[in-house]
PDB file of N, CA and C in Angstrom:
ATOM      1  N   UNK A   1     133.589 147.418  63.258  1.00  0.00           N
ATOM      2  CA  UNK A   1     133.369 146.329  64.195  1.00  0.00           C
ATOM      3  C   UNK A   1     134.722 145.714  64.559  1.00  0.00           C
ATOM      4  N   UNK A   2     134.774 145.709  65.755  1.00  0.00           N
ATOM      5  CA  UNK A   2     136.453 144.654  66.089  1.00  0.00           C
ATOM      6  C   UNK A   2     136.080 142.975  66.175  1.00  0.00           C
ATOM      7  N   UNK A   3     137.384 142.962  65.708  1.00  0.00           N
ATOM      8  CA  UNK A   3     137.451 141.626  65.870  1.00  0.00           C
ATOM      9  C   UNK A   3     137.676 140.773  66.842  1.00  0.00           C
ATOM     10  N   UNK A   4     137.248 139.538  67.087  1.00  0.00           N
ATOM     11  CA  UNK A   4     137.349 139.183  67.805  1.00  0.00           C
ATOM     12  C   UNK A   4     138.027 137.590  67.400  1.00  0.00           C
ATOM     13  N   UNK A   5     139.090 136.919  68.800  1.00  0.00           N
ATOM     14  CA  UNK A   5     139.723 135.735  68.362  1.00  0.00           C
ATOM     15  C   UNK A   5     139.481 134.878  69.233  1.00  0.00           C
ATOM     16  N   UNK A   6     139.015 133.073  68.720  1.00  0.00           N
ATOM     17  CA  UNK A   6     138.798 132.310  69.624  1.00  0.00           C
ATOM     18  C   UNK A   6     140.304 131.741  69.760  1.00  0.00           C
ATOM     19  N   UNK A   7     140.329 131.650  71.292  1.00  0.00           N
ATOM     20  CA  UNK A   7     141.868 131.004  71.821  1.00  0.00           C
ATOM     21  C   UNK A   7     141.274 129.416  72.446  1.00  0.00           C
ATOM     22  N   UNK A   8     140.125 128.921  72.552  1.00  0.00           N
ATOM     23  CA  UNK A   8     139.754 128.322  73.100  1.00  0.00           C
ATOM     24  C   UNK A   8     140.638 126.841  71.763  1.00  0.00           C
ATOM     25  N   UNK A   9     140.162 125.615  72.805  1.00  0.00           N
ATOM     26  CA  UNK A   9     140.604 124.156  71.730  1.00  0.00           C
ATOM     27  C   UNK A   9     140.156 124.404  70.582  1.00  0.00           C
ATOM     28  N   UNK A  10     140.413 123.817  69.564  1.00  0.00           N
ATOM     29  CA  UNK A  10     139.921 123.293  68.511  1.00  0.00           C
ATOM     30  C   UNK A  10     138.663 122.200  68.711  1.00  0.00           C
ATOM     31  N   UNK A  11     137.372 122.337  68.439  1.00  0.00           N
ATOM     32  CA  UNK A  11     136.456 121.940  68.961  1.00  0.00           C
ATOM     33  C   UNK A  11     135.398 121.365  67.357  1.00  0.00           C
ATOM     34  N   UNK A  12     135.626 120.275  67.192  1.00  0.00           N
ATOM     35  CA  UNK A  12     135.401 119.735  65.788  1.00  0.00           C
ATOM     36  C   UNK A  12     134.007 120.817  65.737  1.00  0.00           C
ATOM     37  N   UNK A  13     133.416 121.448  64.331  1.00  0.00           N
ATOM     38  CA  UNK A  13     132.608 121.220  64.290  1.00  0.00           C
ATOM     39  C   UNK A  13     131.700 122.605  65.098  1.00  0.00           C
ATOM     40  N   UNK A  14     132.982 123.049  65.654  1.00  0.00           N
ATOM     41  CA  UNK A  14     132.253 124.413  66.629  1.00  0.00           C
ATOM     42  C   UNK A  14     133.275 125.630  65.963  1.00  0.00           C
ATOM     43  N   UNK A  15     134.464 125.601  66.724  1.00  0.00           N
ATOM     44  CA  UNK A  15     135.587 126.404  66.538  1.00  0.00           C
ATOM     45  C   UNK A  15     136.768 126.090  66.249  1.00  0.00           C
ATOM     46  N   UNK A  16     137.629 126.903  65.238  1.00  0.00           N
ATOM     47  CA  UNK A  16     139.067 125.949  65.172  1.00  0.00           C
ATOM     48  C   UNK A  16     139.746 127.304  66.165  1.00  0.00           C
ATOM     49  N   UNK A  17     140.944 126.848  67.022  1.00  0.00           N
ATOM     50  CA  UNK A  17     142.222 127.834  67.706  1.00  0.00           C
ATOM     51  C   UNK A  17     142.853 128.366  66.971  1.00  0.00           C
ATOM     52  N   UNK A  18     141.971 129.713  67.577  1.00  0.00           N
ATOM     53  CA  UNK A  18     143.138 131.193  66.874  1.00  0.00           C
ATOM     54  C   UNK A  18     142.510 131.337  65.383  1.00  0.00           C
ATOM     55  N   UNK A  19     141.151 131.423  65.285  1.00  0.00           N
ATOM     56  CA  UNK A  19     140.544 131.576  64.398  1.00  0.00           C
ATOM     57  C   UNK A  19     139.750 133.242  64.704  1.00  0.00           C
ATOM     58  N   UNK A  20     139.885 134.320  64.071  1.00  0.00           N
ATOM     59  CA  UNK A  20     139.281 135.412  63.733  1.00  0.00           C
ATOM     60  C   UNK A  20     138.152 135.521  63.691  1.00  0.00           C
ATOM     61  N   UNK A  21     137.170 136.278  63.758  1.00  0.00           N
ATOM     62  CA  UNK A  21     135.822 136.377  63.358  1.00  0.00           C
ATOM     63  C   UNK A  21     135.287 137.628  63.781  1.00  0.00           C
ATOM     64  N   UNK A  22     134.530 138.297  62.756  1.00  0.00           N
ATOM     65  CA  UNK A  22     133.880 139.625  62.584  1.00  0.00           C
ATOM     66  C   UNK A  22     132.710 139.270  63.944  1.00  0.00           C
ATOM     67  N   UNK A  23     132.142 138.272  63.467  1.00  0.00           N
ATOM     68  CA  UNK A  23     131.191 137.796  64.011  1.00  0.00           C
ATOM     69  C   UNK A  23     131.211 136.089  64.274  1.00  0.00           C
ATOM     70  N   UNK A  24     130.954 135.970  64.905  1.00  0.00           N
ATOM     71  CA  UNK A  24     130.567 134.655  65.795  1.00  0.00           C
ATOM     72  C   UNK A  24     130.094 133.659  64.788  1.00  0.00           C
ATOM     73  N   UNK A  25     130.491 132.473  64.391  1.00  0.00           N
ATOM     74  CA  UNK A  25     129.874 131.827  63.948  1.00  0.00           C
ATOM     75  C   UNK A  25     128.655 131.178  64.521  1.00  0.00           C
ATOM     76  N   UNK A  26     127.543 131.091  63.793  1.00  0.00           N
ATOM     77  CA  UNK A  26     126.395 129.983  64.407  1.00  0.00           C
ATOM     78  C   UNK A  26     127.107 128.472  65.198  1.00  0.00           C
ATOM     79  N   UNK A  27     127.586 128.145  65.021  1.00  0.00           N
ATOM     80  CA  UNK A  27     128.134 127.284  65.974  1.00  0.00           C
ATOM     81  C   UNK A  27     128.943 127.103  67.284  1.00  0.00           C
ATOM     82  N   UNK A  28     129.152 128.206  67.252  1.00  0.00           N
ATOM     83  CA  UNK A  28     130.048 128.704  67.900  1.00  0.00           C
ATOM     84  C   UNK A  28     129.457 129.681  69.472  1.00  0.00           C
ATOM     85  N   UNK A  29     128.220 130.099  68.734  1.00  0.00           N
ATOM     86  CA  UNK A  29     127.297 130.898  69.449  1.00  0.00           C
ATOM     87  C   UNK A  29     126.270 129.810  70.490  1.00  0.00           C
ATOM     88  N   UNK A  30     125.998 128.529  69.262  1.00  0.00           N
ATOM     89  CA  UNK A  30     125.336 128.008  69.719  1.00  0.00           C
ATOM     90  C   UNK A  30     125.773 127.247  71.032  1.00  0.00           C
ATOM     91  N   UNK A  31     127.116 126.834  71.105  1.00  0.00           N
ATOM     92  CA  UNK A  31     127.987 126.164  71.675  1.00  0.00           C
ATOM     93  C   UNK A  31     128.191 126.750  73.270  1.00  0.00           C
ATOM     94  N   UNK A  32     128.254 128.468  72.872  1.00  0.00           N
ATOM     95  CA  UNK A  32     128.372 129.559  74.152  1.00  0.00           C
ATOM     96  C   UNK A  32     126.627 129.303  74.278  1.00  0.00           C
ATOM     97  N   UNK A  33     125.815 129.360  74.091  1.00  0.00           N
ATOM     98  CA  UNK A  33     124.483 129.145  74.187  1.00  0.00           C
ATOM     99  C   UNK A  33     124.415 128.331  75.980  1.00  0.00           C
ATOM    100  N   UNK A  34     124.706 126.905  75.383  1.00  0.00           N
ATOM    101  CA  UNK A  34     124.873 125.817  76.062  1.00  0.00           C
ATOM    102  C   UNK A  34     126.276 125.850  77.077  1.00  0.00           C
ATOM    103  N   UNK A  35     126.970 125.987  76.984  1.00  0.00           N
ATOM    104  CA  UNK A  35     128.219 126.435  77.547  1.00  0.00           C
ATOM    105  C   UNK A  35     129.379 127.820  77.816  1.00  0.00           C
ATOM    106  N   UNK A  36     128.163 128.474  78.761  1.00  0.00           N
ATOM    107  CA  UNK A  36     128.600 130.251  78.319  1.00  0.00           C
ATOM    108  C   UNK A  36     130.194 130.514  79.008  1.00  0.00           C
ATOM    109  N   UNK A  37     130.369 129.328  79.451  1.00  0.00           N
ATOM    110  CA  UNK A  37     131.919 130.020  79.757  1.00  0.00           C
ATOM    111  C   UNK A  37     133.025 130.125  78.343  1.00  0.00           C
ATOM    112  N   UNK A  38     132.537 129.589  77.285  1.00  0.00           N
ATOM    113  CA  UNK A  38     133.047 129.040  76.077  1.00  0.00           C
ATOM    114  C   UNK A  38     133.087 130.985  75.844  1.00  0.00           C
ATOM    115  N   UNK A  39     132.623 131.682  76.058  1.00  0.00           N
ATOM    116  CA  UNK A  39     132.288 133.009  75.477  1.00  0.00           C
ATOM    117  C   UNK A  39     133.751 133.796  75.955  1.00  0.00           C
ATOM    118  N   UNK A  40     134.136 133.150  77.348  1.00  0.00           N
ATOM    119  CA  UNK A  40     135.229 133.882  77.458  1.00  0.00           C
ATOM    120  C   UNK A  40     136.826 133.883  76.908  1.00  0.00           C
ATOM    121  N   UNK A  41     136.540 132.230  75.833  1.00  0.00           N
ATOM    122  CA  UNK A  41     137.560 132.125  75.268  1.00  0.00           C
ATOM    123  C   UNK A  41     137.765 132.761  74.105  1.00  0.00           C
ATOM    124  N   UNK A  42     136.561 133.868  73.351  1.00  0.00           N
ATOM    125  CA  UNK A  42     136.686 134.583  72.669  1.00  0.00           C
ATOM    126  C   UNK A  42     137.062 135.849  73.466  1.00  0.00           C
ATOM    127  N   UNK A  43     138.227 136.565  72.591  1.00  0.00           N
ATOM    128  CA  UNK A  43     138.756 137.526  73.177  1.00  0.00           C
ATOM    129  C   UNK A  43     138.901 138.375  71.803  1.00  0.00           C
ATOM    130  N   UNK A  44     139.142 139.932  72.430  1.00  0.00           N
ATOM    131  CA  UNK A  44     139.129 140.987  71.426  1.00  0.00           C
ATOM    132  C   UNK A  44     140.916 140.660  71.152  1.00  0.00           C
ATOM    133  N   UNK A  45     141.423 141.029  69.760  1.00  0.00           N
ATOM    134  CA  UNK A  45     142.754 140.881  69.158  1.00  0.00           C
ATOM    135  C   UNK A  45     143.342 141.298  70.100  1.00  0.00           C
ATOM    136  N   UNK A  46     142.703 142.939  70.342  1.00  0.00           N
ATOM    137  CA  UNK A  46     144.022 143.511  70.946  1.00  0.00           C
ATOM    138  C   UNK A  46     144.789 142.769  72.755  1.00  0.00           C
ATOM    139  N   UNK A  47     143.278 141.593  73.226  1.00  0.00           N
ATOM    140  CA  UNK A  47     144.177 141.138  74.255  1.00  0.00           C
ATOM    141  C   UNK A  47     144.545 139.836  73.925  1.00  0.00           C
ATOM    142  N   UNK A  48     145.230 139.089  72.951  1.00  0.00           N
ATOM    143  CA  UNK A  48     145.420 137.947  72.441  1.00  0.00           C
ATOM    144  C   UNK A  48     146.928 137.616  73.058  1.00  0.00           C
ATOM    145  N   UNK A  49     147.830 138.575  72.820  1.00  0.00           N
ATOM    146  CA  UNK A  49     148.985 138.350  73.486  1.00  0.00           C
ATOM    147  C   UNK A  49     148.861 137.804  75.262  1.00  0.00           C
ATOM    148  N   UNK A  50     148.007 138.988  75.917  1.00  0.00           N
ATOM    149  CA  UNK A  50     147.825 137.638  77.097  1.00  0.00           C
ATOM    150  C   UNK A  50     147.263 136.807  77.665  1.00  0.00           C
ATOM    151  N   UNK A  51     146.323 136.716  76.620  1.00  0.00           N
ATOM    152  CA  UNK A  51     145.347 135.498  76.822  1.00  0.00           C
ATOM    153  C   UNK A  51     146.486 134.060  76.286  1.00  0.00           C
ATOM    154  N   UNK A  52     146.821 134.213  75.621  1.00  0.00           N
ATOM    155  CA  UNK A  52     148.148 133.203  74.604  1.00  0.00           C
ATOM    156  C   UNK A  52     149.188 133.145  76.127  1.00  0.00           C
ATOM    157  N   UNK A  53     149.730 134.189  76.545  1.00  0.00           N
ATOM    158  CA  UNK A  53     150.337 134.064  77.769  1.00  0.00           C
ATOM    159  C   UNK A  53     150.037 133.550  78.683  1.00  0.00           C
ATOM    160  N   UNK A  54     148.969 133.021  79.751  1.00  0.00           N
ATOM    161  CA  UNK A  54     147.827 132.494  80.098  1.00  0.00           C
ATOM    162  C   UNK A  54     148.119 130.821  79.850  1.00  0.00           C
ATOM    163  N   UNK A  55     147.893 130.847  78.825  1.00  0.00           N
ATOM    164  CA  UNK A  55     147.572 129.308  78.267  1.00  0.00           C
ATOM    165  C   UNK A  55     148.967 128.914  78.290  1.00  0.00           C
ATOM    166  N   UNK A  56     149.757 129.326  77.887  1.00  0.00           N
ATOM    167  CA  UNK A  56     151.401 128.674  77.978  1.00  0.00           C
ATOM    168  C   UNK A  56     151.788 128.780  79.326  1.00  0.00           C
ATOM    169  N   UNK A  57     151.603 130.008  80.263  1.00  0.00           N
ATOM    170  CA  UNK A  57     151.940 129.521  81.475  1.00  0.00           C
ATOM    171  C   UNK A  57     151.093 128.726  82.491  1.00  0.00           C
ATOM    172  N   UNK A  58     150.305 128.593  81.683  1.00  0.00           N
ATOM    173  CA  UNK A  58     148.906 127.085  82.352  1.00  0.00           C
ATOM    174  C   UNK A  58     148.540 127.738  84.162  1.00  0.00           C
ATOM    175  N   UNK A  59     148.474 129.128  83.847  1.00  0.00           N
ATOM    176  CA  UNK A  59     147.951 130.365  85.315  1.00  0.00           C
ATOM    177  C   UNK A  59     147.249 131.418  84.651  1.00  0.00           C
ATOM    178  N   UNK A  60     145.767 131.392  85.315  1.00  0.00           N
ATOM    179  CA  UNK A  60     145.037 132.317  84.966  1.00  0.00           C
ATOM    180  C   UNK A  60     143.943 132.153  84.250  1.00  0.00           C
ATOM    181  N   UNK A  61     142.894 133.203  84.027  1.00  0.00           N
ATOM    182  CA  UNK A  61     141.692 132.653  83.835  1.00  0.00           C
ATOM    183  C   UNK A  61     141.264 131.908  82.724  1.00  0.00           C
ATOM    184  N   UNK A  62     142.054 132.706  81.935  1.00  0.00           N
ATOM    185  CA  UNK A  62     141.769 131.993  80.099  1.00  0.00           C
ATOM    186  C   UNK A  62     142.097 130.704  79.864  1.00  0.00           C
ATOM    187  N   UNK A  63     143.619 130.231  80.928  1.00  0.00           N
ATOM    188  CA  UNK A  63     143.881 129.167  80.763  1.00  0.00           C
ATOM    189  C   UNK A  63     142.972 127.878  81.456  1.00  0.00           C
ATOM    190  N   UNK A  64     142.011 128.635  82.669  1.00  0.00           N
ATOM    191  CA  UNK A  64     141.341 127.899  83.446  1.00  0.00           C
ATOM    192  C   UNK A  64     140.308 127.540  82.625  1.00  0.00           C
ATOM    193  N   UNK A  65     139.557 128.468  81.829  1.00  0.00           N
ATOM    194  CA  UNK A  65     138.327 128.350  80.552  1.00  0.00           C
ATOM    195  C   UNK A  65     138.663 127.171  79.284  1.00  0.00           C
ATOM    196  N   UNK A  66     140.100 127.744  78.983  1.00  0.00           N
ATOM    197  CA  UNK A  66     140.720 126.909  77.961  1.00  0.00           C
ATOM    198  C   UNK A  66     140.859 124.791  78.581  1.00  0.00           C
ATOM    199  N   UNK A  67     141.529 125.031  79.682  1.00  0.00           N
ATOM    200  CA  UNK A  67     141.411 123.707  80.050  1.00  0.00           C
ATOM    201  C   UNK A  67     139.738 123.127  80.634  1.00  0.00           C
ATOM    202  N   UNK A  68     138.784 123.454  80.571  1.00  0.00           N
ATOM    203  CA  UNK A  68     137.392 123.047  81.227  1.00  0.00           C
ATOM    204  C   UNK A  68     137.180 122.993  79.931  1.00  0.00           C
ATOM    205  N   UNK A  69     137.299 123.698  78.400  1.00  0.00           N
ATOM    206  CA  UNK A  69     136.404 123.759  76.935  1.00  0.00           C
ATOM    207  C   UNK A  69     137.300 122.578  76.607  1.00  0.00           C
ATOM    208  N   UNK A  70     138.452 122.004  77.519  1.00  0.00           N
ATOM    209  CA  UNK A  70     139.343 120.938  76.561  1.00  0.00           C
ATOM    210  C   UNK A  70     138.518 119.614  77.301  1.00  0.00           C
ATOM    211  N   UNK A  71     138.272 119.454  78.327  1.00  0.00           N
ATOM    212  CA  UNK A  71     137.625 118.325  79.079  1.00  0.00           C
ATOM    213  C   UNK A  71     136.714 118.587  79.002  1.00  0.00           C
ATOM    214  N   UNK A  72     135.479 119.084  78.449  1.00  0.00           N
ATOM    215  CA  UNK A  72     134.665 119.421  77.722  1.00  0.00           C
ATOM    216  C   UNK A  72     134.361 118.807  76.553  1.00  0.00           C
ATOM    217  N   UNK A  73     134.938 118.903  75.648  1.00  0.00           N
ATOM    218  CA  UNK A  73     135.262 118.961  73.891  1.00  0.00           C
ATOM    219  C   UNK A  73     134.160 118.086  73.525  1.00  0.00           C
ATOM    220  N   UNK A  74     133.814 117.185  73.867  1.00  0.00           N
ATOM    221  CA  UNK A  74     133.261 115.620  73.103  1.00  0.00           C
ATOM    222  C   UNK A  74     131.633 115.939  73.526  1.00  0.00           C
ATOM    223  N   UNK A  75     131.497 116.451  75.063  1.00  0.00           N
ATOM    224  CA  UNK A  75     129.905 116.938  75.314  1.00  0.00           C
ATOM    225  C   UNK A  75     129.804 118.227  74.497  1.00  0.00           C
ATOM    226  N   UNK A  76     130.576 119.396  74.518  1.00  0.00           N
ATOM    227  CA  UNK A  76     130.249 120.369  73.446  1.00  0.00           C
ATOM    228  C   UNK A  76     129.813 119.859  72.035  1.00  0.00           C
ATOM    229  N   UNK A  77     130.688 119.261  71.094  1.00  0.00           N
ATOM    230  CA  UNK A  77     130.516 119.183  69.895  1.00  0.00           C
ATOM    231  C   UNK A  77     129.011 118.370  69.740  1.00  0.00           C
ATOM    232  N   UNK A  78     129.125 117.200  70.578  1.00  0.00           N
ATOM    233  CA  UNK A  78     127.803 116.805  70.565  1.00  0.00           C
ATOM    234  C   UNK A  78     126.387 117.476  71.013  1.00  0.00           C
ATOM    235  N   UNK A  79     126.731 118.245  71.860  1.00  0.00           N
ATOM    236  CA  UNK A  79     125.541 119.529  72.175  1.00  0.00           C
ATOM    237  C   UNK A  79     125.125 120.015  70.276  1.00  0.00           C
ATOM    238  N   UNK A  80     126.356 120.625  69.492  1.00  0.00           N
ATOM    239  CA  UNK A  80     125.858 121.467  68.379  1.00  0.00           C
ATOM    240  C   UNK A  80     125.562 120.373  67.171  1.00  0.00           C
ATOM    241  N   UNK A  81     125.824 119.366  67.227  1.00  0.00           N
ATOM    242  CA  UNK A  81     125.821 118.065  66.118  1.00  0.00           C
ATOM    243  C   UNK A  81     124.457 118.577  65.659  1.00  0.00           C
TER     244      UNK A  81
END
Protein backbone atom coordinates (compact mmCIF):
# COMPACT_ATOMS: atom_id res chain seq x y z
CA UNK A 1 0.00 0.00 0.00
CA UNK A 2 1.58 3.61 -0.64
CA UNK A 3 1.64 6.08 1.38
CA UNK A 4 0.15 8.82 1.47
CA UNK A 5 1.03 12.63 3.05
CA UNK A 6 -1.25 15.33 4.36
CA UNK A 7 0.32 18.83 3.26
CA UNK A 8 -2.81 20.47 4.17
CA UNK A 9 -2.82 23.06 7.81
CA UNK A 10 -2.56 21.62 10.88
CA UNK A 11 -6.20 21.26 11.70
CA UNK A 12 -6.69 20.62 15.62
CA UNK A 13 -8.21 17.49 16.05
CA UNK A 14 -8.38 16.34 12.25
CA UNK A 15 -4.80 16.39 10.76
CA UNK A 16 -1.36 17.54 11.81
CA UNK A 17 1.12 19.00 8.40
CA UNK A 18 3.23 16.58 6.81
CA UNK A 19 1.90 13.80 8.67
CA UNK A 20 2.15 10.15 6.83
CA UNK A 21 -0.50 7.70 6.80
CA UNK A 22 -0.99 4.10 5.48
CA UNK A 23 -4.42 4.96 5.78
CA UNK A 24 -6.53 7.87 6.48
CA UNK A 25 -7.35 8.56 9.76
CA UNK A 26 -11.15 8.55 10.88
CA UNK A 27 -10.96 12.10 11.26
CA UNK A 28 -9.50 13.00 8.72
CA UNK A 29 -11.83 11.05 6.37
CA UNK A 30 -14.53 12.36 8.17
CA UNK A 31 -13.41 15.92 7.64
CA UNK A 32 -12.92 15.03 3.54
CA UNK A 33 -16.51 13.59 4.11
CA UNK A 34 -17.81 17.14 4.77
CA UNK A 35 -15.17 19.02 2.96
CA UNK A 36 -13.96 16.91 -0.11
CA UNK A 37 -11.58 19.35 -1.34
CA UNK A 38 -9.59 18.55 2.01
CA UNK A 39 -8.87 15.07 -0.01
CA UNK A 40 -6.68 16.86 -2.33
CA UNK A 41 -4.37 17.96 0.27
CA UNK A 42 -3.51 14.42 0.76
CA UNK A 43 -0.97 13.54 -1.69
CA UNK A 44 1.00 10.31 -2.60
CA UNK A 45 4.98 10.79 -1.10
CA UNK A 46 6.27 10.47 -4.26
CA UNK A 47 4.55 14.01 -5.28
CA UNK A 48 5.33 15.85 -1.96
CA UNK A 49 8.26 17.74 -3.32
CA UNK A 50 5.76 19.68 -5.52
CA UNK A 51 3.01 19.93 -3.73
CA UNK A 52 5.59 21.61 -0.81
CA UNK A 53 6.69 23.71 -3.96
CA UNK A 54 3.18 24.95 -4.53
CA UNK A 55 2.64 26.10 -1.07
CA UNK A 56 5.95 28.12 -0.76
CA UNK A 57 5.46 29.66 -4.02
CA UNK A 58 1.74 30.50 -2.88
CA UNK A 59 0.83 29.35 -7.16
CA UNK A 60 -1.05 26.47 -7.90
CA UNK A 61 -3.53 24.11 -6.96
CA UNK A 62 -2.36 22.58 -3.69
CA UNK A 63 -1.55 25.89 -2.57
CA UNK A 64 -5.12 27.10 -3.60
CA UNK A 65 -6.66 23.85 -1.42
CA UNK A 66 -4.06 24.55 1.28
CA UNK A 67 -5.13 28.26 1.67
CA UNK A 68 -9.31 27.55 1.54
CA UNK A 69 -8.48 24.27 4.44
CA UNK A 70 -6.58 27.40 6.28
CA UNK A 71 -9.76 29.84 6.18
CA UNK A 72 -11.59 26.99 6.76
CA UNK A 73 -9.87 25.51 9.93
CA UNK A 74 -12.37 26.54 12.84
CA UNK A 75 -15.73 25.30 10.59
CA UNK A 76 -13.75 22.01 9.80
CA UNK A 77 -12.63 21.04 13.25
CA UNK A 78 -15.98 21.86 14.49
CA UNK A 79 -17.74 19.79 11.70
CA UNK A 80 -15.56 16.50 13.34
CA UNK A 81 -15.82 17.66 17.24
Amino acid sequence: MSKTIYVGPTITGVAVRNSVYGELPESLEKAIQAKPYLGGLCVPITKLAGAMDQIDRQKGGIYTLYKKALEDSAAIQKGVS
